[in-house]
N, C-alpha and C. Protein backbone atom coordinates (compact mmCIF):
# COMPACT_ATOMS: atom_id res chain seq x y z
N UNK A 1 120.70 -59.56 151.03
CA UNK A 1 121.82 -59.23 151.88
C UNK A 1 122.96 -58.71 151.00
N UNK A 2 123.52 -57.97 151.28
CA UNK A 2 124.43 -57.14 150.61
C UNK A 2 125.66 -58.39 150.72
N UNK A 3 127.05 -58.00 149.37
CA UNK A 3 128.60 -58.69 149.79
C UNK A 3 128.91 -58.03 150.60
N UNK A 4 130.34 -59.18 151.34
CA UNK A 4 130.51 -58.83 153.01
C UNK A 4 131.50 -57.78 152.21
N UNK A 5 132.04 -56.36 152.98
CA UNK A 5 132.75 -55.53 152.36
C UNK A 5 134.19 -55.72 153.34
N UNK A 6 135.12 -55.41 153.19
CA UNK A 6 136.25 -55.47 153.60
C UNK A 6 136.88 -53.49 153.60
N UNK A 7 138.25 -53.60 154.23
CA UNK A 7 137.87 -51.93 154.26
C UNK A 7 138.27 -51.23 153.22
N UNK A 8 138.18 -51.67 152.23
CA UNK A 8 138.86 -51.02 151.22
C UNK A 8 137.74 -51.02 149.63
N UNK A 9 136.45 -51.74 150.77
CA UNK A 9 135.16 -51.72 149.78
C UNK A 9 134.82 -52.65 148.90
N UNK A 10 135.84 -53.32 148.91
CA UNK A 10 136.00 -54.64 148.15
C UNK A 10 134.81 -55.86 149.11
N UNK A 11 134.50 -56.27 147.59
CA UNK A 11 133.77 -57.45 148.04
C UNK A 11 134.34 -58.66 148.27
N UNK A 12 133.95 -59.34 149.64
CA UNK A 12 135.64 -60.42 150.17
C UNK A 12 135.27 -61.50 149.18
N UNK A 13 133.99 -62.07 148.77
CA UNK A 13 134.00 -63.25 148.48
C UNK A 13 133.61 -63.19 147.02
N UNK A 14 133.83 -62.09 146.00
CA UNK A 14 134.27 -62.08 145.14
C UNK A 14 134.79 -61.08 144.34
N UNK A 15 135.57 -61.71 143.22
CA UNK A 15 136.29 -59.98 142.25
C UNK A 15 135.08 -59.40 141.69
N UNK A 16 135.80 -58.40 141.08
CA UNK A 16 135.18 -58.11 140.19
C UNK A 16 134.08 -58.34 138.88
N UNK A 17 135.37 -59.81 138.22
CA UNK A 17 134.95 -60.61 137.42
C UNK A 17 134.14 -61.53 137.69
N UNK A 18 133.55 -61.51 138.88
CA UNK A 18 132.74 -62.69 139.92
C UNK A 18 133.82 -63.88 139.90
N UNK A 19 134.98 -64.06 139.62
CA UNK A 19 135.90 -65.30 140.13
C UNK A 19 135.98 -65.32 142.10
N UNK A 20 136.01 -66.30 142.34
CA UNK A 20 137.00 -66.45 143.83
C UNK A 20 137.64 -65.43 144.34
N UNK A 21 137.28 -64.17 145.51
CA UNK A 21 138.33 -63.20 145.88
C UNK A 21 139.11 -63.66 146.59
N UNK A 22 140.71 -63.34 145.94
CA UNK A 22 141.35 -63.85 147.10
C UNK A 22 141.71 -63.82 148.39
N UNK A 23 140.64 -63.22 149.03
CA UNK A 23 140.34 -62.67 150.42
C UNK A 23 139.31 -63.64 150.98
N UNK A 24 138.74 -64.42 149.92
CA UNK A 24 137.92 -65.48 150.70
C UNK A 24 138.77 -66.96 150.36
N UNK A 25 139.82 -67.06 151.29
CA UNK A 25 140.67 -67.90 151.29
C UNK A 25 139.59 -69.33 152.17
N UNK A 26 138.55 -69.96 151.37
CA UNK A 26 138.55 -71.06 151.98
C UNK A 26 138.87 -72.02 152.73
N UNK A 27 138.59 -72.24 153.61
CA UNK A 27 139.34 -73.75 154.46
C UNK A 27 139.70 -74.82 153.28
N UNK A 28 140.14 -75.74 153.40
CA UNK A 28 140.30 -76.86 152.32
C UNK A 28 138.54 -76.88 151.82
N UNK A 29 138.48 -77.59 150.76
CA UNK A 29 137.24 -77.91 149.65
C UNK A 29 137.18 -78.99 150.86
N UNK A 30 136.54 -79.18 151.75
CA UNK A 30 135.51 -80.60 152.57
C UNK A 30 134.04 -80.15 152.49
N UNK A 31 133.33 -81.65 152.54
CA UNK A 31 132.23 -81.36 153.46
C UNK A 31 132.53 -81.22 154.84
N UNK A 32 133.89 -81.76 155.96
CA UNK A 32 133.46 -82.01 156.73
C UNK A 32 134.20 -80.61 157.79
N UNK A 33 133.51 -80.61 158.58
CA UNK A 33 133.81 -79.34 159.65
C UNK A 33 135.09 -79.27 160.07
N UNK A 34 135.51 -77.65 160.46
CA UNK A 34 136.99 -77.52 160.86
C UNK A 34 137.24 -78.43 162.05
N UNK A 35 136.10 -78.79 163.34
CA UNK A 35 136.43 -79.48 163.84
C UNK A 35 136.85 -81.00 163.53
N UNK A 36 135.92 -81.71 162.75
CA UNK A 36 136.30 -82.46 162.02
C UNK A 36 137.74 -83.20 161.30
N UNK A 37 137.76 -82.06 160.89
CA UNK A 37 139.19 -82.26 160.07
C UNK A 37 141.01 -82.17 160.79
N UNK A 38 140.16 -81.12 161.28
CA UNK A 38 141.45 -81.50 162.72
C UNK A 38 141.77 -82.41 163.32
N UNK A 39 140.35 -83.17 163.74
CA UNK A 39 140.56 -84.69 164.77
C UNK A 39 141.46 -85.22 163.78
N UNK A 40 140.95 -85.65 162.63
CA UNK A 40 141.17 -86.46 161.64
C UNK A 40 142.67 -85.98 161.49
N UNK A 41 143.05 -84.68 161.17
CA UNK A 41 144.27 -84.92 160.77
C UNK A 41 145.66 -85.19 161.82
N UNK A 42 144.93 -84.63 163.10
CA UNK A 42 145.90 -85.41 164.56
C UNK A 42 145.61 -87.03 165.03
N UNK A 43 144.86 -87.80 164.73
CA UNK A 43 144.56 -88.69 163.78
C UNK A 43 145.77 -89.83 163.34
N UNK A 44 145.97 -88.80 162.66
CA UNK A 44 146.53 -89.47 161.07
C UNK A 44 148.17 -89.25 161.36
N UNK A 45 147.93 -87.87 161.95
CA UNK A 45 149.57 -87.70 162.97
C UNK A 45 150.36 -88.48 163.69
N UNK A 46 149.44 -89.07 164.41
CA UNK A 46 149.72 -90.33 165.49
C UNK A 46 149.90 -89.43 166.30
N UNK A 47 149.36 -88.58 167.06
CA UNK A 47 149.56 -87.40 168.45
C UNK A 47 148.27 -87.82 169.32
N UNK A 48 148.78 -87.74 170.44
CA UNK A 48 147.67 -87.98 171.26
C UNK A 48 147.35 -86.88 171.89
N UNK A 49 145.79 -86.88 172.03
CA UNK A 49 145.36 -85.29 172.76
C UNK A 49 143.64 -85.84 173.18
N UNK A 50 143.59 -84.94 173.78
CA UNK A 50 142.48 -85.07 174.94
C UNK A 50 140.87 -84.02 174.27
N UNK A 51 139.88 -84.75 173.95
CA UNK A 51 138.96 -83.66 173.38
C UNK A 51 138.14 -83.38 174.78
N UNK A 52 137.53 -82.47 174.69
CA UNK A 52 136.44 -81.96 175.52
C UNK A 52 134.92 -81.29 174.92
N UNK A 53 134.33 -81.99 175.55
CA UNK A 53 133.02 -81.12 174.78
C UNK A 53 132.58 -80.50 176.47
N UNK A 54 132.12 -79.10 176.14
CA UNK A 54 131.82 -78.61 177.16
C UNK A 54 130.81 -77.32 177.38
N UNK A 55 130.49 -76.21 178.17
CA UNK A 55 129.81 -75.55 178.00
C UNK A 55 130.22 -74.12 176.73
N UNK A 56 129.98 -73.06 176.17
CA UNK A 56 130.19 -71.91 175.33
C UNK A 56 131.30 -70.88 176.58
N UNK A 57 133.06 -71.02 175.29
CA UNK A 57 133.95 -70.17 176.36
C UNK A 57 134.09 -69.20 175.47
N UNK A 58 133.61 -67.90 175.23
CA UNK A 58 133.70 -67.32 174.94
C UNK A 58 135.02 -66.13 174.87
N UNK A 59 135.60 -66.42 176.41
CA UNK A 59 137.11 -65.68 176.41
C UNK A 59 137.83 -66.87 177.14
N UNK A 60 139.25 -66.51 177.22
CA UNK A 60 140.45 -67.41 177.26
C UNK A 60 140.07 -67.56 179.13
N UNK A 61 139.95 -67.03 179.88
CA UNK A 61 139.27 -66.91 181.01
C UNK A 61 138.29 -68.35 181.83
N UNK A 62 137.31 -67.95 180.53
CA UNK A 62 136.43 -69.17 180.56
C UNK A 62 136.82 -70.61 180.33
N UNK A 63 137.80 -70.95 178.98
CA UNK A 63 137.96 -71.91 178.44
C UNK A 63 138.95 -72.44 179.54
N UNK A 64 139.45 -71.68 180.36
CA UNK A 64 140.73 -72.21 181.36
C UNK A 64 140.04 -72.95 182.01
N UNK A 65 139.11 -72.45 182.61
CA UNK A 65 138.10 -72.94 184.15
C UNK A 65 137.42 -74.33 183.63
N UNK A 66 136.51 -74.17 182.34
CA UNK A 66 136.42 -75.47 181.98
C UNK A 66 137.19 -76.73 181.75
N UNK A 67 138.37 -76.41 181.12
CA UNK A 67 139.01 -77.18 181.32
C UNK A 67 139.91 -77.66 182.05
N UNK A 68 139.98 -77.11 182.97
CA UNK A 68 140.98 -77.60 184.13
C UNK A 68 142.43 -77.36 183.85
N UNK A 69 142.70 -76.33 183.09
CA UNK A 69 144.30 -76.09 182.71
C UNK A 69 144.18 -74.48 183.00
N UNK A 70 145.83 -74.38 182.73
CA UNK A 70 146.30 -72.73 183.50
C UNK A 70 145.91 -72.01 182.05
N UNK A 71 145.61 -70.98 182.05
CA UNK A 71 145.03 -69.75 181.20
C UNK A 71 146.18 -69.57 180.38
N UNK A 72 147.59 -69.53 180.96
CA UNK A 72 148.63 -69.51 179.88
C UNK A 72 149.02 -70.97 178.29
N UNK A 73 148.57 -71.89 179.37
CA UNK A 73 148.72 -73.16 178.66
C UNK A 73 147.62 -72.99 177.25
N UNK A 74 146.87 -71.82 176.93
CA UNK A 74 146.03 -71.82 176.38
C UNK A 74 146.52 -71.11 175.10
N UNK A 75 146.21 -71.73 173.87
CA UNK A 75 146.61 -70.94 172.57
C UNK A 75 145.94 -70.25 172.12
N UNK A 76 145.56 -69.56 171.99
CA UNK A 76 144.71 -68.18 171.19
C UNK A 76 144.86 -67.96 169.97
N UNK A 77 144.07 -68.06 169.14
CA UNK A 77 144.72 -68.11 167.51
C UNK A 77 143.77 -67.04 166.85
N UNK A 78 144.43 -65.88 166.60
CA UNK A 78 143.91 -64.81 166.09
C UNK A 78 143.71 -64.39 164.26
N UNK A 79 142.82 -64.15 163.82
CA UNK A 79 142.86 -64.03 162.60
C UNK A 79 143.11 -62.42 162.20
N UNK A 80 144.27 -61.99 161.57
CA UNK A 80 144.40 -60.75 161.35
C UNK A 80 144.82 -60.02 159.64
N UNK A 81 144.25 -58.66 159.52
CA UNK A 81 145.07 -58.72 158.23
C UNK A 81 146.31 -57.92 158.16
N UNK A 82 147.30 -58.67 157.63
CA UNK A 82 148.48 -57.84 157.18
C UNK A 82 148.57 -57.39 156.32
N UNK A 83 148.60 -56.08 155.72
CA UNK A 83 148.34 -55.41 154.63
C UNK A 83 147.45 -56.11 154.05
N UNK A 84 147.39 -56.54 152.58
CA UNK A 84 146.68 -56.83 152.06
C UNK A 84 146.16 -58.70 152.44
N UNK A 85 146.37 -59.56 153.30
CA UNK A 85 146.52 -60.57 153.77
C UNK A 85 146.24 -60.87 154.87
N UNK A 86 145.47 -62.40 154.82
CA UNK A 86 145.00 -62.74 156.10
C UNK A 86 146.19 -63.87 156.62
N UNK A 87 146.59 -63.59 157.66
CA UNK A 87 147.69 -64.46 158.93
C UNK A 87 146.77 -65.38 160.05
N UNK A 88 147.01 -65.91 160.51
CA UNK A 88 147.26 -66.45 161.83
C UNK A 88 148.04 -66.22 163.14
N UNK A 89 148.04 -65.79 163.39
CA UNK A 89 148.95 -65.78 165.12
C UNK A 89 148.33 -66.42 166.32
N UNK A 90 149.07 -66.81 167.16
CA UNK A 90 148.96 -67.59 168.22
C UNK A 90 150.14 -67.46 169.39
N UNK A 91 149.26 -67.04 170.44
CA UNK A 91 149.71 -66.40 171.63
C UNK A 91 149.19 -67.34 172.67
N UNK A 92 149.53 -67.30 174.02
CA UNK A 92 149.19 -67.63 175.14
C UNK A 92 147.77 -66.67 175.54
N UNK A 93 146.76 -67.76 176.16
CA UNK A 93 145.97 -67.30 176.57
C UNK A 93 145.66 -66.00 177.35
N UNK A 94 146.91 -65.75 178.22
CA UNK A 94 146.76 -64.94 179.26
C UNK A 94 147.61 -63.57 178.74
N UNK A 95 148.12 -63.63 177.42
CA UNK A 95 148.67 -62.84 176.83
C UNK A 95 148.02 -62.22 175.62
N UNK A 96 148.70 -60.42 175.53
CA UNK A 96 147.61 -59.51 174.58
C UNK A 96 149.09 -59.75 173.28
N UNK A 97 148.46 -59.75 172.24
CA UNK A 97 149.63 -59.46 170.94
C UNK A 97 149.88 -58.48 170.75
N UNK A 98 151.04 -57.74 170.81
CA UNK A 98 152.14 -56.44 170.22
C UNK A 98 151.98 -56.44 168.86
N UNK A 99 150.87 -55.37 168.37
CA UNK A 99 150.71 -55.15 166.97
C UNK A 99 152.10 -53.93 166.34
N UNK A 100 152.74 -54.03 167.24
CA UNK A 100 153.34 -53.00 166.98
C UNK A 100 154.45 -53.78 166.71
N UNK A 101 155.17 -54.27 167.22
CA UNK A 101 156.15 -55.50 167.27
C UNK A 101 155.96 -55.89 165.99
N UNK A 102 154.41 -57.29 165.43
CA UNK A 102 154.42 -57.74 164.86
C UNK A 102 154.50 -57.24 163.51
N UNK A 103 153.76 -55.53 163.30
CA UNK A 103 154.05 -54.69 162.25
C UNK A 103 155.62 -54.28 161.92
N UNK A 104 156.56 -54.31 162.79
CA UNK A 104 158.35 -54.42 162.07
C UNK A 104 158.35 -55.28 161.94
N UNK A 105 158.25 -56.35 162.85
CA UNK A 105 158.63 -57.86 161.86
C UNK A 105 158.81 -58.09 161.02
N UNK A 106 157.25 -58.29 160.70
CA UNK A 106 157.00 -58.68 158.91
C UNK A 106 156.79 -57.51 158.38
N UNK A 107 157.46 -56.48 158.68
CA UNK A 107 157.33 -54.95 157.60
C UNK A 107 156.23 -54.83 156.90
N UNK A 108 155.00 -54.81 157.85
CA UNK A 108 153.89 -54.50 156.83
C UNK A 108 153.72 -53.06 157.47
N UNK A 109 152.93 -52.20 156.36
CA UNK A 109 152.31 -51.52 157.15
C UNK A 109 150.72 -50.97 157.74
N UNK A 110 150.03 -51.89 157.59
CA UNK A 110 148.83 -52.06 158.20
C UNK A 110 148.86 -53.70 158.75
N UNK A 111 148.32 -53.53 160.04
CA UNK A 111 147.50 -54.51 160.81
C UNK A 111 146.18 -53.97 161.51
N UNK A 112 145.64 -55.33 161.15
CA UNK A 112 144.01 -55.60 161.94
C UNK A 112 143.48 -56.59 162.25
N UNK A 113 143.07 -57.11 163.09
CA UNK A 113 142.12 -57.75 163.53
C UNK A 113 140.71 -58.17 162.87
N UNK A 114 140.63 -59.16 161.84
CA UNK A 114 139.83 -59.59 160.90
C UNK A 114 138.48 -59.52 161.97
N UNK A 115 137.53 -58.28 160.67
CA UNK A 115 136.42 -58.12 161.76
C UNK A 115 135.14 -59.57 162.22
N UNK A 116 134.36 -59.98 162.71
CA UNK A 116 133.48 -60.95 162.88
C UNK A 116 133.13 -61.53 162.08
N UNK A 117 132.57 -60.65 160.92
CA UNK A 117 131.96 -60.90 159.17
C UNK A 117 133.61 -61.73 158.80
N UNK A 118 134.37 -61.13 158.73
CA UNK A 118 135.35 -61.49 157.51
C UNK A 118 135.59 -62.90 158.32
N UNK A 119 136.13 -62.96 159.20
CA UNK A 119 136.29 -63.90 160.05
C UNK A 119 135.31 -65.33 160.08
N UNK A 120 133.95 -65.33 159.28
CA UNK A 120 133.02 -66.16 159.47
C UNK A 120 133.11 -66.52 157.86
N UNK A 121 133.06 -65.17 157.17
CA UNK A 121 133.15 -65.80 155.17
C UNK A 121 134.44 -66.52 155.48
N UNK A 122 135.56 -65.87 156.31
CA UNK A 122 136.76 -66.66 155.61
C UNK A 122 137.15 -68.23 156.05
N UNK A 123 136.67 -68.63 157.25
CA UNK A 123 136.68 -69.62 157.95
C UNK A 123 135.55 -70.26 157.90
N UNK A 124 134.12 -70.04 158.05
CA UNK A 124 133.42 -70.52 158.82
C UNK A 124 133.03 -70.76 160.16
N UNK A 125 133.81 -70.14 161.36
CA UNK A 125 133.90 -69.69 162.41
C UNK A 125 133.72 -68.67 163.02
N UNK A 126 133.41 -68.10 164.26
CA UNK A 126 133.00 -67.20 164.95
C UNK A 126 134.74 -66.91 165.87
N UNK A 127 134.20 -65.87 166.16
CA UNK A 127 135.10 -65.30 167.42
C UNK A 127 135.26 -66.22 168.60
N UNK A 128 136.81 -66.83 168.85
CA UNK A 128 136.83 -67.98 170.07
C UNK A 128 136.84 -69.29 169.35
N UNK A 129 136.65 -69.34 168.62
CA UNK A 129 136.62 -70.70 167.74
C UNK A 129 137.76 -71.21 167.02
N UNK A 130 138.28 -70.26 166.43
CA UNK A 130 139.92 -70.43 165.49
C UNK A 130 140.62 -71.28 165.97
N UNK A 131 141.16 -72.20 165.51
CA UNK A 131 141.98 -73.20 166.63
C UNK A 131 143.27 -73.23 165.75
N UNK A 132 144.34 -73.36 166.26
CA UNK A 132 146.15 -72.45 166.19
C UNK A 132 146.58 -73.54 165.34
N UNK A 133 146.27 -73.26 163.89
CA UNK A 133 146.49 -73.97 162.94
C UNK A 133 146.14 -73.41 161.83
N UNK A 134 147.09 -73.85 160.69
CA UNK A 134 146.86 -73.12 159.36
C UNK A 134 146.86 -74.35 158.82
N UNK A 135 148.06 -74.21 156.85
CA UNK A 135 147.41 -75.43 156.51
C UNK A 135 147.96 -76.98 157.03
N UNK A 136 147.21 -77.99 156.89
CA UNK A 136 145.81 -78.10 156.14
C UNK A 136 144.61 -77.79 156.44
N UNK A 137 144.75 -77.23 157.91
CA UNK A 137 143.13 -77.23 158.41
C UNK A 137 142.52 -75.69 158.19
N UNK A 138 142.95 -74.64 157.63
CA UNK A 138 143.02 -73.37 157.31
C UNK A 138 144.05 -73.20 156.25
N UNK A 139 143.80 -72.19 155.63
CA UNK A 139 144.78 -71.73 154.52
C UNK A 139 145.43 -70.69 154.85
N UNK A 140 145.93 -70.28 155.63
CA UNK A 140 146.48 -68.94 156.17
C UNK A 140 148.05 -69.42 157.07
N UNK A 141 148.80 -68.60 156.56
CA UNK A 141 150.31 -68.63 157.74
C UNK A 141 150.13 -68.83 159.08
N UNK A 142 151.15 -69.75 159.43
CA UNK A 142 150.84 -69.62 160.92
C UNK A 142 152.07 -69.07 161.89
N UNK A 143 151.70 -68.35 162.77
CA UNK A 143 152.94 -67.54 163.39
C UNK A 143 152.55 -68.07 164.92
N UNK A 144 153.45 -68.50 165.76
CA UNK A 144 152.95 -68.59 167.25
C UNK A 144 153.95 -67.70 167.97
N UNK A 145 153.78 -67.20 169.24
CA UNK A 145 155.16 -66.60 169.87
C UNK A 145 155.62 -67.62 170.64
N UNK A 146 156.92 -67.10 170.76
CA UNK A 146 158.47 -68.11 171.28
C UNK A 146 157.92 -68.25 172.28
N UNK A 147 157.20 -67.77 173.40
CA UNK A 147 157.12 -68.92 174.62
C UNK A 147 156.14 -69.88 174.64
N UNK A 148 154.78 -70.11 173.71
CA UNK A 148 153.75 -71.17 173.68
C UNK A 148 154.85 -72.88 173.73
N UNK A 149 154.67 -73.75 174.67
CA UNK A 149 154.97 -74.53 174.57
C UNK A 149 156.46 -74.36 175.85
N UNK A 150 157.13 -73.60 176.06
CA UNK A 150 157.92 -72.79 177.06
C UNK A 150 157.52 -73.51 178.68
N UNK A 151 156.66 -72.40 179.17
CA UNK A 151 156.13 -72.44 180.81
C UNK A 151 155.09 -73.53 180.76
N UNK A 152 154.77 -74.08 179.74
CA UNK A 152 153.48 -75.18 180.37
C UNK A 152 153.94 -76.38 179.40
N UNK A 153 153.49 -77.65 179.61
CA UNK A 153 154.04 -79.27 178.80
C UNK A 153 153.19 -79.51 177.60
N UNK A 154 151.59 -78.59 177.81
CA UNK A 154 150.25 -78.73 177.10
C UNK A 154 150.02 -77.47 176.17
N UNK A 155 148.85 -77.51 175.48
CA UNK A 155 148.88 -76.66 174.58
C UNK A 155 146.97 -76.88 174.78
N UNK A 156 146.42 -75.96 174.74
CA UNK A 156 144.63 -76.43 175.09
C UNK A 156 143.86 -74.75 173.73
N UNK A 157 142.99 -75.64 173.18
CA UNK A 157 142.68 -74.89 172.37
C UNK A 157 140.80 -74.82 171.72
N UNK A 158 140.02 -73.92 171.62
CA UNK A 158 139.07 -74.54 171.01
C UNK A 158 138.87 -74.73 169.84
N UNK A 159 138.53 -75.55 169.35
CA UNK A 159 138.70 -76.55 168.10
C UNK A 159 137.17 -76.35 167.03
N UNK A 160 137.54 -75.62 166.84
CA UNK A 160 136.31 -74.92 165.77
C UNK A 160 135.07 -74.74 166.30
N UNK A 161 135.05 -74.42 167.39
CA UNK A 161 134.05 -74.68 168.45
C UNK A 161 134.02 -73.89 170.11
N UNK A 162 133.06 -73.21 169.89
CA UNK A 162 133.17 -72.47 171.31
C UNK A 162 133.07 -73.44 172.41
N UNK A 163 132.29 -74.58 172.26
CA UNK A 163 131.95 -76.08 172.83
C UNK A 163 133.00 -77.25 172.84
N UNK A 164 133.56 -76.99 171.87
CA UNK A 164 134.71 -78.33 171.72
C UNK A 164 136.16 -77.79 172.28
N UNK A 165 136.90 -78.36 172.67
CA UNK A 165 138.47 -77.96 173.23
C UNK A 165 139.27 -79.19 172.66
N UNK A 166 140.45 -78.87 172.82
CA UNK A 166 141.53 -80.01 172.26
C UNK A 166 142.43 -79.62 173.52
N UNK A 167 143.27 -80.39 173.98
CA UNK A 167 144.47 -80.27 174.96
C UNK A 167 145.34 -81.78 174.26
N UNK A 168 146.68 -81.04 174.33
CA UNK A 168 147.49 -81.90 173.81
C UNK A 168 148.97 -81.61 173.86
N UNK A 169 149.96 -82.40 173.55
CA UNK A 169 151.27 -81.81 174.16
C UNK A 169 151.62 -80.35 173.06
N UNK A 170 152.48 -79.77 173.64
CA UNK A 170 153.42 -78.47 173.72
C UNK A 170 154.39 -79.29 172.32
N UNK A 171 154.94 -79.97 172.12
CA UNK A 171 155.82 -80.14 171.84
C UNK A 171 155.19 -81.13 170.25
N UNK A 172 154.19 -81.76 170.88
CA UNK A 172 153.16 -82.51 169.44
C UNK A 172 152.43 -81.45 168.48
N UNK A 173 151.93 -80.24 169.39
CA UNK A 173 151.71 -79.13 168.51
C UNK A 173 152.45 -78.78 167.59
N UNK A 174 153.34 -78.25 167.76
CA UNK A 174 154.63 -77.58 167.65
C UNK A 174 154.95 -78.60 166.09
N UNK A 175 155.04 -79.89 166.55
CA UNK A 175 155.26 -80.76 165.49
C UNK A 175 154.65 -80.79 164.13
N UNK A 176 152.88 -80.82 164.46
CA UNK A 176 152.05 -81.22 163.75
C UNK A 176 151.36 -79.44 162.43
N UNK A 177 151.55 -78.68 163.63
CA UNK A 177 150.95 -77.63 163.30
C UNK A 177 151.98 -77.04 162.91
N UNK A 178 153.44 -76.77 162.68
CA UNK A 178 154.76 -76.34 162.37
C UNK A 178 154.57 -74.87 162.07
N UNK A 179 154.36 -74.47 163.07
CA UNK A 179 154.39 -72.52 163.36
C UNK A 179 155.44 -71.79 162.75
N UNK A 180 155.90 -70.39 161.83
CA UNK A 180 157.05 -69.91 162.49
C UNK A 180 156.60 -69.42 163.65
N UNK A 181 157.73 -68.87 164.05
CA UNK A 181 158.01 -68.61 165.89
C UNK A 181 158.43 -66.71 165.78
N UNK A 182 157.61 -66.24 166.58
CA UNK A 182 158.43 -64.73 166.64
C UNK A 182 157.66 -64.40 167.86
N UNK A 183 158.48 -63.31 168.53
CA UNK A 183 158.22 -62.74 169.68
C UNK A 183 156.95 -61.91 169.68
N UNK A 184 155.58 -62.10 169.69
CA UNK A 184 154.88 -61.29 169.43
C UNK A 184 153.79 -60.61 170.22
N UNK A 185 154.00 -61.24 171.39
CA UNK A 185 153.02 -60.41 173.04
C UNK A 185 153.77 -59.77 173.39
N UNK A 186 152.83 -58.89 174.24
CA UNK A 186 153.61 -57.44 174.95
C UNK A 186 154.36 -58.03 176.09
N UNK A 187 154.88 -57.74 176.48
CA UNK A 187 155.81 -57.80 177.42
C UNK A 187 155.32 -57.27 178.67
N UNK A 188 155.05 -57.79 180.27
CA UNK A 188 154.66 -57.49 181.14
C UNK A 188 154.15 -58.88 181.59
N UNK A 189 153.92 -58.12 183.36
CA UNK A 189 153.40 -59.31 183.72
C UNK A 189 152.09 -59.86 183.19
N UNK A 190 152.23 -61.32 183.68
CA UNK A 190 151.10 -62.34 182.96
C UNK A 190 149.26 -62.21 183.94
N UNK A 191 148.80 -62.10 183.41
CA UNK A 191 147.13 -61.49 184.44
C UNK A 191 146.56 -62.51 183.82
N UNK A 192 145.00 -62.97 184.23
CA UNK A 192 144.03 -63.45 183.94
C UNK A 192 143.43 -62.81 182.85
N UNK A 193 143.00 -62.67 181.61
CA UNK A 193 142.01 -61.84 180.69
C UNK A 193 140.99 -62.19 180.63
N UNK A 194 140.21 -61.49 180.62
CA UNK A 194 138.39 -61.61 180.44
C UNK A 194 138.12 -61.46 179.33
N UNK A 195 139.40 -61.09 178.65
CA UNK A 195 138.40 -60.92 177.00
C UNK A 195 138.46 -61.94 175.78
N UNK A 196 137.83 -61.60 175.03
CA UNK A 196 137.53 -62.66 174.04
C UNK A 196 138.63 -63.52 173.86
N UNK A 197 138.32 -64.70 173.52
CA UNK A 197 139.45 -65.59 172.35
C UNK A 197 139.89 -65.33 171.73
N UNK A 198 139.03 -64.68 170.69
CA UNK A 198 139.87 -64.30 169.43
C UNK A 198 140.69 -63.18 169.35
């Protein structure tokens, strides 16, 4: 099998020199799974939250219906690259992210959407799985937009796991997971989406 390539031809999961690329930003050194480590570290938080094991939600759509919460209450945690760098963002379920927005922000000038491959070397996760957290449970920045935690009391997420969900307060998130905050969905009314999680 060939190295996973990134777009600039580079091999993600290593240099040149065969050291560590720093594009394959590891989760922490565990044996134990992102889901895992999450329980454990909300846990250790003292936050209370609600797990679910349930059927494969593949879009924000799905994961609503299973769990019995509104599609907005839902965090979406996207893996993207900023220029040369992988981010985090986290939006409301029922909301698309303003790459355009988020490109003045942070004055980069490339954004993307970390493709499936990069997304699986860099995490260990699939598409829908990312759950709206950086470190310790990911090594990557975490950005959420200003209204998550706003219109709903809950925060519902899948937890390294197209199968597993977490629901838990708005405000314990917020705490535990310590986001910056920037305006980063489009603006318009709020719809149902059919499309993916990630």
């Amino acid at each position: 099998m060939a190295p996973l390539k990134d777009e600039t031809d580079g091999d993600l999961l290593h240099s040149p020199d065969g050291r560590r690329s720093p594009y394959c930003q590891q989760p922490m050194d565990s044996d134990l799974s992102v889901h895992d480590r999450l329980v454990l570290y909300l846990k250790a938080a003292g936050v209370s939250f609600r797990q679910l094991h349930h059927e494969p939600t593949p879009t924000s759509a799905d994961a609503a219906r299973v769990r019995g919460e509104p599609i907005g209450s839902g965090a979406k945690a996207l893996l993207l690259k900023t220029d040369d760098r992988y981010q985090l963002f986290v939006l409301p379920g029922d909301r698309r992210l303003d790459s355009a927005s988020v490109k003045k922000q942070l004055g980069v000038g490339r954004l993307r959407f970390a493709s499936r491959e990069e997304l699986f070397a860099l995490t260990g996760l699939v598409s829908g799985a990312v759950p709206p957290f950086g470190q310790p449970i990911l090594p990557y920045e975490l950005t959420a937009d200003v209204t998550i935690g706003q219109l709903h009391p809950t925060v519902a997420f899948n937890a390294g796991s197209l199968t597993d969900s977490i629901i838990m307060s708005a405000a314990d998130w917020d705490r535990v997971a310590k986001p910056a905050r920037l305006p980063i969905i489009e603006q318009g009314p709020r719809t149902p989406l059919a499309s993916s999680i990630e």
